[in-house]
Structure formats: structure tokens, C-alpha cells
C-alpha atoms as a PDB file:
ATOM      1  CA  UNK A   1     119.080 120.016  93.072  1.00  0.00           C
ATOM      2  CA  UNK A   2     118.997 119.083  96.843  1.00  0.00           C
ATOM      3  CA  UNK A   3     117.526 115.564  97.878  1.00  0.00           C
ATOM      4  CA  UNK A   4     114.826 117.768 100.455  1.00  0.00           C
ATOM      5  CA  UNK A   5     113.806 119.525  96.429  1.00  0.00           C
ATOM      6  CA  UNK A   6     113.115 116.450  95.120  1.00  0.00           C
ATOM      7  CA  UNK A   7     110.974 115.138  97.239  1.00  0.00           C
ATOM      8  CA  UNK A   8     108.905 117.963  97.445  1.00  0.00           C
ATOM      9  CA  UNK A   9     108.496 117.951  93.647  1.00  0.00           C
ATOM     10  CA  UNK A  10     107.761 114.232  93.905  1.00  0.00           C
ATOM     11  CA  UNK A  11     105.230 115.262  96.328  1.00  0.00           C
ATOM     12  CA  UNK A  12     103.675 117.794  94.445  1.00  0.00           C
ATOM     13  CA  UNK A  13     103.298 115.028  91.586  1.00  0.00           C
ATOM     14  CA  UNK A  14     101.574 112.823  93.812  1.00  0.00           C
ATOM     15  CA  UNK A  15      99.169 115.474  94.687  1.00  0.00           C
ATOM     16  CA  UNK A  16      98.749 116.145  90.688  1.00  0.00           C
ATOM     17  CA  UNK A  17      98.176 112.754  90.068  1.00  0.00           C
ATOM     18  CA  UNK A  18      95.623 112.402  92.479  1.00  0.00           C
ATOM     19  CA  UNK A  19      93.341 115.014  91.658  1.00  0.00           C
ATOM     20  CA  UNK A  20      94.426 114.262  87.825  1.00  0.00           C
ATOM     21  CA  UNK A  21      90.538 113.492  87.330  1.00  0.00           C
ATOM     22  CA  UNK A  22      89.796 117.447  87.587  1.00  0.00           C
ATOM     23  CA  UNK A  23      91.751 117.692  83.512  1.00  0.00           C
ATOM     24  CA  UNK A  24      88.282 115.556  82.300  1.00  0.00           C
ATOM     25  CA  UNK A  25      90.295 112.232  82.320  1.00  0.00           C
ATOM     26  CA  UNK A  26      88.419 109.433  84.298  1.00  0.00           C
ATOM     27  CA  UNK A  27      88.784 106.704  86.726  1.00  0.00           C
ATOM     28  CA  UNK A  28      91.379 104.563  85.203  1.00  0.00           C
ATOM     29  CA  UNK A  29      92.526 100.900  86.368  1.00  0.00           C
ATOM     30  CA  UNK A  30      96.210 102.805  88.317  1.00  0.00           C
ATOM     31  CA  UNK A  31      96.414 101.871  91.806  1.00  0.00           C
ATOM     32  CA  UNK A  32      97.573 104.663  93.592  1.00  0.00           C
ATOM     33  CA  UNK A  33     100.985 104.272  95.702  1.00  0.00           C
ATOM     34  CA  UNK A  34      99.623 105.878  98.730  1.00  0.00           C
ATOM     35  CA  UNK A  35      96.385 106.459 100.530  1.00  0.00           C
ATOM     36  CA  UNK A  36      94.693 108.133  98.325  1.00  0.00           C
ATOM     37  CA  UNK A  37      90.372 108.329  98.325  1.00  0.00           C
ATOM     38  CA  UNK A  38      89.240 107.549  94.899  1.00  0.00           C
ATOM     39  CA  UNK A  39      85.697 108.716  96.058  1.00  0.00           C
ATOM     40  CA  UNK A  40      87.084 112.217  95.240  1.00  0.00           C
ATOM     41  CA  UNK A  41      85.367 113.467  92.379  1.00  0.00           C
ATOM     42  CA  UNK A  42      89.071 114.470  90.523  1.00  0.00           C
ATOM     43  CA  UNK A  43      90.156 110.856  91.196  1.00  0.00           C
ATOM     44  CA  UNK A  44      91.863 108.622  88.211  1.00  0.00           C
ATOM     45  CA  UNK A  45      93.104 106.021  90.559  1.00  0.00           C
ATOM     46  CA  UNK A  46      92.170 103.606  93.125  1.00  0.00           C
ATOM     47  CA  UNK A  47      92.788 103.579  96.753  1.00  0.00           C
ATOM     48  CA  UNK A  48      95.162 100.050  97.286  1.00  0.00           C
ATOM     49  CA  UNK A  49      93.155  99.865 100.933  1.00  0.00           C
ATOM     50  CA  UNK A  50      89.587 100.492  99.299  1.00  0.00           C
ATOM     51  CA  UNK A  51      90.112  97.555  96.469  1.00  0.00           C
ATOM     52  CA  UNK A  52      91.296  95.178  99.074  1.00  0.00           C
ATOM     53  CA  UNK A  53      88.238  95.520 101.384  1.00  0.00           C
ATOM     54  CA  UNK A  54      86.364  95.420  98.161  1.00  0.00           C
ATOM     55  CA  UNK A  55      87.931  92.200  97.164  1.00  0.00           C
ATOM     56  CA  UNK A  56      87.268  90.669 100.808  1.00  0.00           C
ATOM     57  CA  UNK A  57      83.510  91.940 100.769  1.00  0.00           C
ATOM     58  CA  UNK A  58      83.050  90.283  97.050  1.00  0.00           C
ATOM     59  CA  UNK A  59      85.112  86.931  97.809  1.00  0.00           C
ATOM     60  CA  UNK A  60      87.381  87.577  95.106  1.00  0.00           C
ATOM     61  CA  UNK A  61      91.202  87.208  95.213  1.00  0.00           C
ATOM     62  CA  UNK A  62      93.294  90.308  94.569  1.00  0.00           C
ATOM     63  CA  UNK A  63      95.667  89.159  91.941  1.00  0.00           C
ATOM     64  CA  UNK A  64      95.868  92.773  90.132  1.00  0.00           C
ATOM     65  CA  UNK A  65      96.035  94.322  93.108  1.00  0.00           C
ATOM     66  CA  UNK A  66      98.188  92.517  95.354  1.00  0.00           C
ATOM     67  CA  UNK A  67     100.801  92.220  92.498  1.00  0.00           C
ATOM     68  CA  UNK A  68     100.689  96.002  92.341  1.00  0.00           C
ATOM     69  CA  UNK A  69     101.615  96.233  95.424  1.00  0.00           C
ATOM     70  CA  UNK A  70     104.261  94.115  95.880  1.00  0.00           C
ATOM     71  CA  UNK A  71     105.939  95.704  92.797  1.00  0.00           C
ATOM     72  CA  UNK A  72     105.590  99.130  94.816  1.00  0.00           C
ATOM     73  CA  UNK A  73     107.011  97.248  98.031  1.00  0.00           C
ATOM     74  CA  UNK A  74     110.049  96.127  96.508  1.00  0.00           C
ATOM     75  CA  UNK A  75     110.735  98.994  94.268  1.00  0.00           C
ATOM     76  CA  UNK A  76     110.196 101.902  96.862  1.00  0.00           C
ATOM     77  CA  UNK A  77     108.196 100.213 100.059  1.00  0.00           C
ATOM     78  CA  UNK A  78     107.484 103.506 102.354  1.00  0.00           C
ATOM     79  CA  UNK A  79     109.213 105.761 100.062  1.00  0.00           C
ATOM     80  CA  UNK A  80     105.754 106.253  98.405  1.00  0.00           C
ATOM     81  CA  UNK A  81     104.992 107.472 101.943  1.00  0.00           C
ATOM     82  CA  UNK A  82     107.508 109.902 102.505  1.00  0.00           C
ATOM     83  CA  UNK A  83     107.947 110.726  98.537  1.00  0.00           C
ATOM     84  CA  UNK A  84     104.455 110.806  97.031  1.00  0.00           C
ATOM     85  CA  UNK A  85     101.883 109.986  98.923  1.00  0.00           C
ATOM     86  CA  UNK A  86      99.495 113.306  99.049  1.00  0.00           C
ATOM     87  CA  UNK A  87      98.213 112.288 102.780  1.00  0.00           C
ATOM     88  CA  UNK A  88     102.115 112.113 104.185  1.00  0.00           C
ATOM     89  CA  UNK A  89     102.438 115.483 102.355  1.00  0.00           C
ATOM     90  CA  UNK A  90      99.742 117.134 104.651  1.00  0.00           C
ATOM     91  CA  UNK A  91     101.675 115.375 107.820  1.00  0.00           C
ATOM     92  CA  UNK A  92     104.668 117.184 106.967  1.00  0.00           C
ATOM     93  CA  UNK A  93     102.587 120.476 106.532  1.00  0.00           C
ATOM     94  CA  UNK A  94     101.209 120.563 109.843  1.00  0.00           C
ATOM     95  CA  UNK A  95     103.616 118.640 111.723  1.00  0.00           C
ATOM     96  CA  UNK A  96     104.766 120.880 114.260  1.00  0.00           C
ATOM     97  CA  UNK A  97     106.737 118.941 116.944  1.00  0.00           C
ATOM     98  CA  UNK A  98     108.661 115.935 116.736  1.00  0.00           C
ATOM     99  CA  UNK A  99     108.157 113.991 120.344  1.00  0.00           C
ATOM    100  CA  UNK A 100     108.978 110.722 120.692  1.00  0.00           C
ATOM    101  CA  UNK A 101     106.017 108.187 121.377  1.00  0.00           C
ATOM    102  CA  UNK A 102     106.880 104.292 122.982  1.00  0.00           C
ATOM    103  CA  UNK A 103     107.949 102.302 119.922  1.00  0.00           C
ATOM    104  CA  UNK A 104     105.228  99.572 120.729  1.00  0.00           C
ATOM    105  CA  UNK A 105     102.410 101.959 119.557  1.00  0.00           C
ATOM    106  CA  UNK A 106     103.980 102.471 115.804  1.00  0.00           C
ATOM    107  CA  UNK A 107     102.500  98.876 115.420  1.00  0.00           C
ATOM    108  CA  UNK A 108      99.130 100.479 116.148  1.00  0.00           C
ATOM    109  CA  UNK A 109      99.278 100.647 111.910  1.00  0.00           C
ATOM    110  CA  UNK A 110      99.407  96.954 111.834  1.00  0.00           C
ATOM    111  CA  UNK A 111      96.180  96.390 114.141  1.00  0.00           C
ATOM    112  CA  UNK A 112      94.530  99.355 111.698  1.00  0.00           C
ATOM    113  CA  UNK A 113      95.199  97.066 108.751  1.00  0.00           C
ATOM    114  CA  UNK A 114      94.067  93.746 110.066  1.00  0.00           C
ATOM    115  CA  UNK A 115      90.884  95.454 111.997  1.00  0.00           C
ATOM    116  CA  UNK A 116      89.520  97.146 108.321  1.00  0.00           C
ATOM    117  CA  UNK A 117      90.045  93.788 106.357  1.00  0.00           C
ATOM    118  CA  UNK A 118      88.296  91.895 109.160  1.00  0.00           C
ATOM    119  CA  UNK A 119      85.658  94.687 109.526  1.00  0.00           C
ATOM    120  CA  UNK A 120      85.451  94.196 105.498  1.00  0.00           C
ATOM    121  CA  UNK A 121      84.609  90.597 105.958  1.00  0.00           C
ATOM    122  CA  UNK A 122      82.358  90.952 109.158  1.00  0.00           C
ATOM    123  CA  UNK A 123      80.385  93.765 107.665  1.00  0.00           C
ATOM    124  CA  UNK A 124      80.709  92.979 104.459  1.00  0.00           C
ATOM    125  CA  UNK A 125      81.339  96.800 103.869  1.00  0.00           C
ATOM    126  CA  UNK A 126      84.355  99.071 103.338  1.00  0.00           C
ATOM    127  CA  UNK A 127      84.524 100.190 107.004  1.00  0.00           C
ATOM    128  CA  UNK A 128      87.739 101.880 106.511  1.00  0.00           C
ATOM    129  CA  UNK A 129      86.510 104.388 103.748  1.00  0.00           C
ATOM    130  CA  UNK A 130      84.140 105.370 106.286  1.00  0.00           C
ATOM    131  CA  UNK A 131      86.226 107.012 108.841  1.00  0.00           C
ATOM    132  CA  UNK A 132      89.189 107.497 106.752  1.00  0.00           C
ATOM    133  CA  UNK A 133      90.517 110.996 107.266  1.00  0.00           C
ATOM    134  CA  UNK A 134      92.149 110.935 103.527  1.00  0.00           C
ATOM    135  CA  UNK A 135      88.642 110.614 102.663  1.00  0.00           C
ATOM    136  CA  UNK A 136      87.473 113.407 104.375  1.00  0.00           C
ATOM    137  CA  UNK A 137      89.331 115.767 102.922  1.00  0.00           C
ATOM    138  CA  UNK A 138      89.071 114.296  99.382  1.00  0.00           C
ATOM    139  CA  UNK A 139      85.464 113.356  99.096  1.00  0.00           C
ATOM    140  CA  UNK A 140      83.187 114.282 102.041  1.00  0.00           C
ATOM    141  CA  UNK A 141      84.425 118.038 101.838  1.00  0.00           C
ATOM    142  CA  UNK A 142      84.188 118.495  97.757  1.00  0.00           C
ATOM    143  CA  UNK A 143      80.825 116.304  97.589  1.00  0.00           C
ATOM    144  CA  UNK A 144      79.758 118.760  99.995  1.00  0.00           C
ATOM    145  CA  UNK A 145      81.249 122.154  98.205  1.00  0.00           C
ATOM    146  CA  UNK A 146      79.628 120.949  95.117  1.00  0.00           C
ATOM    147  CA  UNK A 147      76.463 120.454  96.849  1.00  0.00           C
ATOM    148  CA  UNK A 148      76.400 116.364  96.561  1.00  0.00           C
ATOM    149  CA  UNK A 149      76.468 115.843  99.623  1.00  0.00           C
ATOM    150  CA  UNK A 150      75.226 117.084 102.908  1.00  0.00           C
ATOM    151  CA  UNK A 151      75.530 117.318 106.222  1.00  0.00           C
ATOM    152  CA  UNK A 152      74.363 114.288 108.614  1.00  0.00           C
ATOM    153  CA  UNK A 153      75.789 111.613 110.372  1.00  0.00           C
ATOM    154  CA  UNK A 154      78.759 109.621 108.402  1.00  0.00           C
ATOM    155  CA  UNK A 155      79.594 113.875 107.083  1.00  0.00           C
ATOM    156  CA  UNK A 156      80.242 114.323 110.862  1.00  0.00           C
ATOM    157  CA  UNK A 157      81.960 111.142 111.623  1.00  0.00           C
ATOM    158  CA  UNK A 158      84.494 112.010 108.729  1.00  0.00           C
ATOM    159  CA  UNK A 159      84.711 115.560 110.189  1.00  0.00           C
ATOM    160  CA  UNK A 160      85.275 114.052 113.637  1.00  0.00           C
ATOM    161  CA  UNK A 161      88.150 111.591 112.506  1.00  0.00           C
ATOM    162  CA  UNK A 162      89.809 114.307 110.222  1.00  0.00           C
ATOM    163  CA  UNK A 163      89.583 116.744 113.643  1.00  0.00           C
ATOM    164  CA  UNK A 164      91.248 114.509 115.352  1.00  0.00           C
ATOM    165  CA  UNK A 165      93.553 113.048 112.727  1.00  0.00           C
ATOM    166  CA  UNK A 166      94.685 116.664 112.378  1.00  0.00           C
ATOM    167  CA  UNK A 167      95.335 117.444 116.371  1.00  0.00           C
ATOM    168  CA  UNK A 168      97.901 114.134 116.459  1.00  0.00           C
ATOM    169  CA  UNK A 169      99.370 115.373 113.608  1.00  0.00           C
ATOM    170  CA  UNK A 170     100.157 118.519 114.705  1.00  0.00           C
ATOM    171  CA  UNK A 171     101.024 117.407 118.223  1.00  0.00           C
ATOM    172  CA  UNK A 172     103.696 114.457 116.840  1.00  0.00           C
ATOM    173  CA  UNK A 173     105.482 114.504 113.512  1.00  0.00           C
ATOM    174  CA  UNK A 174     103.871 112.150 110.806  1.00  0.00           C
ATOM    175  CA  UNK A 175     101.228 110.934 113.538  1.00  0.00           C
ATOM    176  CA  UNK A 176      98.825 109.141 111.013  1.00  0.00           C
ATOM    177  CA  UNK A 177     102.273 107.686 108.763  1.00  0.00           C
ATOM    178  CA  UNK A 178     103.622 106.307 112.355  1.00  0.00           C
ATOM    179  CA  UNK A 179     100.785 104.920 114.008  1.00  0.00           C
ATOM    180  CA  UNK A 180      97.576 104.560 112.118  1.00  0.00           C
ATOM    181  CA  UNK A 181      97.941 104.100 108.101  1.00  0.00           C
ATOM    182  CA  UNK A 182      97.235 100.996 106.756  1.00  0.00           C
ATOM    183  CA  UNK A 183      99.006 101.320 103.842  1.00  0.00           C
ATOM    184  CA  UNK A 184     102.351 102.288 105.349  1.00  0.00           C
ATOM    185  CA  UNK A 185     101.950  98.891 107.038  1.00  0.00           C
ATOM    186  CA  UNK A 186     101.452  96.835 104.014  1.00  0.00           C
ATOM    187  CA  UNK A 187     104.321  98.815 102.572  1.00  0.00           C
ATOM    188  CA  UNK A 188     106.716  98.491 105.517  1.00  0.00           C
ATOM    189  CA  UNK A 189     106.204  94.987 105.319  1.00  0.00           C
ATOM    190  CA  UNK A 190     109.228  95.006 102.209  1.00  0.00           C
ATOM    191  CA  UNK A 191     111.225  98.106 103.871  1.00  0.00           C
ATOM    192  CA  UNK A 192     114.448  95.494 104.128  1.00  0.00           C
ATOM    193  CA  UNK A 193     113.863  94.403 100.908  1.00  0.00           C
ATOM    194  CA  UNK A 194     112.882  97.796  98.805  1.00  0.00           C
ATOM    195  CA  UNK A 195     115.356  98.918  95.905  1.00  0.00           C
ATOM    196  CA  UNK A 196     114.756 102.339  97.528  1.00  0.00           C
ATOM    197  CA  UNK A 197     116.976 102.389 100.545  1.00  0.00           C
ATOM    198  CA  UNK A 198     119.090 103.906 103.420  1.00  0.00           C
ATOM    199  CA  UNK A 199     123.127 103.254 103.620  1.00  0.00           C
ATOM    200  CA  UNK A 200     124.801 103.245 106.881  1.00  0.00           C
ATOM    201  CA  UNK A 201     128.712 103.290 106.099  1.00  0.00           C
ATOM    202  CA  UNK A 202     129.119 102.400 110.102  1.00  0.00           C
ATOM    203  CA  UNK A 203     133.345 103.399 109.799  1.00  0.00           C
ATOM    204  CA  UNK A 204     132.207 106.936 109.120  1.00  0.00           C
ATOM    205  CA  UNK A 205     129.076 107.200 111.512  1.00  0.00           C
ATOM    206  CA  UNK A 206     130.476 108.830 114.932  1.00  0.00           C
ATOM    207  CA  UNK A 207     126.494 108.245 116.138  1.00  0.00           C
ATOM    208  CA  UNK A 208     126.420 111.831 117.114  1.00  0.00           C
ATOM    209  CA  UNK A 209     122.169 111.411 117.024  1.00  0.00           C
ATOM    210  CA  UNK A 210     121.620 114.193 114.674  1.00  0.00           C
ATOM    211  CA  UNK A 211     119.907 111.645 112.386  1.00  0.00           C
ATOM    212  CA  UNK A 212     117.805 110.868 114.971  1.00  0.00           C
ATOM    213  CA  UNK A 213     116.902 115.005 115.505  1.00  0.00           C
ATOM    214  CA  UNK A 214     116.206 115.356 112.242  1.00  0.00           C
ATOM    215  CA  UNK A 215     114.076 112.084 111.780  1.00  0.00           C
ATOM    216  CA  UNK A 216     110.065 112.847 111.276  1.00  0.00           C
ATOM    217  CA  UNK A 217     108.944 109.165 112.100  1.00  0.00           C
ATOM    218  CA  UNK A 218     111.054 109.357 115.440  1.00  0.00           C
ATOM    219  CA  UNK A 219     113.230 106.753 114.541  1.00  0.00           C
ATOM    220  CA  UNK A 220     117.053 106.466 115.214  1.00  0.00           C
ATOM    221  CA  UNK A 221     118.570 105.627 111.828  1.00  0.00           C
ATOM    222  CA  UNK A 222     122.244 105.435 112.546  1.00  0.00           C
ATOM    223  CA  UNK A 223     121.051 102.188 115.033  1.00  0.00           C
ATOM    224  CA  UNK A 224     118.057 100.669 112.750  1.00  0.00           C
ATOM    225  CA  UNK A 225     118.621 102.540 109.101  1.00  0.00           C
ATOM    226  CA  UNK A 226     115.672 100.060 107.792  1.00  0.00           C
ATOM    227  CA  UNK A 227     113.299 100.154 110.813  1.00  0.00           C
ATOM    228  CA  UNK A 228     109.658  99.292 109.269  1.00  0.00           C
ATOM    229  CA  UNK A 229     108.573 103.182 110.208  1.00  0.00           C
ATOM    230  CA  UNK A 230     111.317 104.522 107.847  1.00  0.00           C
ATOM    231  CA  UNK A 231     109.389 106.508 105.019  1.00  0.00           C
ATOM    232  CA  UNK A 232     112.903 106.779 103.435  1.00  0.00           C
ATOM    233  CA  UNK A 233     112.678 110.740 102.709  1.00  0.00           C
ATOM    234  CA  UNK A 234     116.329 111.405 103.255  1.00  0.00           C
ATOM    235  CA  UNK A 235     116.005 113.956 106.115  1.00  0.00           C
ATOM    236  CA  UNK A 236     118.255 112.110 108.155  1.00  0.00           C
ATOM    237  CA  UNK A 237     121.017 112.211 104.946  1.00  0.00           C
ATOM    238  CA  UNK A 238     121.028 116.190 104.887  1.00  0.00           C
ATOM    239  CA  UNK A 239     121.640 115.991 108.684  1.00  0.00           C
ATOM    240  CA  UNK A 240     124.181 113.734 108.757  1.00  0.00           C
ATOM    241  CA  UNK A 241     127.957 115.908 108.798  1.00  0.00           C
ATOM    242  CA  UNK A 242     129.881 113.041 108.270  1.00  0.00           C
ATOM    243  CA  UNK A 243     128.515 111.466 105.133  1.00  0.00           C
ATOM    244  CA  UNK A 244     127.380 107.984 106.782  1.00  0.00           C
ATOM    245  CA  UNK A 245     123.797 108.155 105.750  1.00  0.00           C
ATOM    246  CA  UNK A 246     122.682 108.159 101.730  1.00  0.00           C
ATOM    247  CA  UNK A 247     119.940 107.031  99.857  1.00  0.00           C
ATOM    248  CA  UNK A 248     120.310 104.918  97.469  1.00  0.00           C
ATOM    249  CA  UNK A 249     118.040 103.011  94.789  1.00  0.00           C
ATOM    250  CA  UNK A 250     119.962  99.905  93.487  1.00  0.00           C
ATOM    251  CA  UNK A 251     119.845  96.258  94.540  1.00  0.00           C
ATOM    252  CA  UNK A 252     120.842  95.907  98.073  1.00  0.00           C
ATOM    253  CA  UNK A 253     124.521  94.987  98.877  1.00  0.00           C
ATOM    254  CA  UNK A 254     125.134  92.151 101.805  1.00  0.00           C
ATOM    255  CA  UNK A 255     126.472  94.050 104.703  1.00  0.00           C
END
């Protein structure tokens, strides 16, 4: 089976598992590897960005939680994102063009992350999970299918930030994984350090760019194979004709 097959029956199992809930099974103590709402009413696991501004808002420390995550950081880091994570699925549906934006603005994720824990703190409310276009979809719509909810003000705001959540995306290739996720940067924090990872054999790479065609995140792997934007789906190894690039899940070997 082709590495581009796998991942797209990884990805289907991260969509399964996230709407798990809908078999009668309920919410379950799992945090999710990805952004993933677990307002939705078929949700079994818990959104890693929604228990850390809970944990902020209630003064506790995350020791669960952050240990979770640092377990996914060094076993896969943003391979969840480009291998499971439901919301980096629906990027690659829509995504439609692959322009380059200036590299400073994929640290936009970074500012995302620090603004929703320090909203979390200031407010003392889950800020994030209030304009969270994940959510939308997830929660706001179904609550309002199933007749829940309704619509008024925070409905629309979720509508407005999945709108234009959805344009980016379709106008630039994994817009929400490159610039805006908060997850993706807690994850990319350990992308140098992740058991899942990209090979460069730099005697075979002739640094043609076709690595860098093929990338979604815009990235030039064949230059910076473990840039913190790498989601690690292996795009850039079907693309490469002369065998440099592979992905690999072992213990990383000193260059």
C-alpha cells in the first residue's frame, strides 16, 4: 500500500474516533491528538487546547494532560496533524492552491496559542472554544441540526470564523495547520525531536525543488526536512525521483 493510502486511512480513523461518541460510548478520559471539539455531541475525547484553558481558568496544573502531550510530541509531533487530525483532513479537502505566504506569518500559530491561554487566565473563560472553527463544525452546527441550539450571537460568530477559516483554506494549502492552530504549535515544538520523522540522504538529493512543489505547508524540505511547519505526511517522499526523502519512525540517527 502507498504511503499517500495510509495516511488517508489514518485520517479516516481520526475522523472515526472523533465522532466515536455517535456508537452510544461516552466521554472518556483520551485526549485527542489533534484539534478536535469535544462539545460535539459524538465526542469520546477531549480537546488538548480546551483542557489546558480549563486548567488555567481553575488554577490547576496539567499533569495528565501535559504528559499526554509530550508523549504525542515525541512519538509523532505534527504527524497527528498531517496523519489524523480530522480538522487537517478538511484542509486537505478544500485546499485548492498552494501559494507561498512570508515565512514570518507561520508563527502567527504561536501568538494563537499564547493569546487563548492568556485570554483563559484574563477571562477566566475558554475563549478559544468560542471562535474555534473545529468547533463550529462539530458542535455549533449539530447542536443546531438537533435543535439544541439556536441561532444568535456566539452561533454567528462561529459561523463567521468557520466562513472565513474556510476562504484561507481554500485560497492557501493547509491555511489554519500553517498559520493559526494552536495545537500544531504545541506539537511543532518536538518536530526535531519526534520518533516520526523526515530523512534527507543529502549525497542523493540533486535539490531539483520538486519536494518543495509538492509540499502542502509551503515548506522546502530538501533545505529544512524538520522545519516546525512540517506535518510529516510524506508528500514530499512520493515526489522525490531520486529517493533522498523517506519517512521514517525510529530513534533519530546523529547526522
Amino acid at each position: 500500500m502507498k504511503l499517500g493510502t495510509w495516511r488517508r486511512v489514518s485520517q479516516g480513523a481520526g475522523i472515526l474516533l472523533g465522532l466515536f461518541g455517535v456508537t452510544g460510548i461516552g466521554m472518556t478520559h483520551l485526549i485527542f491528538p489533534g484539534l478536535h471539539c469535544y462539545a460535539c455531541p459524538w465526542a469520546i475525547t477531549v480537546c488538548p487546547i480546551g483542557l489546558m484553558q480549563n486548567m488555567v481558568v481553575y488554577g490547576a496544573f496539567p499533569f495528565f494532560g501535559l504528559g499526554v502531550i509530550v508523549a504525542y510530541g515525541v512519538l509523532a509531533a505534527r504527524g497527528f496533524c498531517g496523519w489524523f487530525c480530522p480538522f487537517g483532513t478538511l484542509n486537505d479537502l478544500v485546499s485548492f492552491r498552494k501559494r507561498r505566504i512570508r515565512r514570518v506569518a507561520s508563527y502567527g500559530k504561536y501568538a494563537v496559542l499564547l493569546g487563548t491561554l492568556i485570554g483563559a487566565w484574563a477571562l477566566a473563560d475558554t475563549v478559544f472554544c468560542k471562535l474555534c472553527p473545529a468547533a463550529s463544525i462539530e458542535a455549533s452546527i449539530p447542536y443546531l441540526v438537533l435543535g439544541v441550539a439556536r441561532v444568535n450571537r456566539p452561533f454567528l460568530v462561529h459561523m463567521a470564523t468557520l466562513g472565513a477559516t474556510l476562504v484561507g483554506m481554500m485560497l492557501v494549502a493547509r491555511f489554519w495547520c500553517r498559520y493559526l492552530c494552536p495545537m500544531g504549535g504545541v506539537l511543532s515544538l518536538f518536530n526535531r525531536v519526534s520518533f516520526l520523522h523526515l530523512r534527507l540522504e543529502r549525497a542523493k538529493c540533486t535539490e531539483c525543488g520538486a519536494c518543495a512543489v509538492a509540499c502542502p505547508m509551503g515548506i522546502e524540505p530538501h533545505r529544512d526536512h524538520d522545519d516546525h511547519n512540517c506535518i510529516k505526511c510524506g508528500e514530499c517522499v512520493g515526489a522525490c525521483s531520486a529517493g533522498a526523502l523517506s519517512l521514517c519512525c525510529s530513534p533519530r540517527r546523529r547526522p
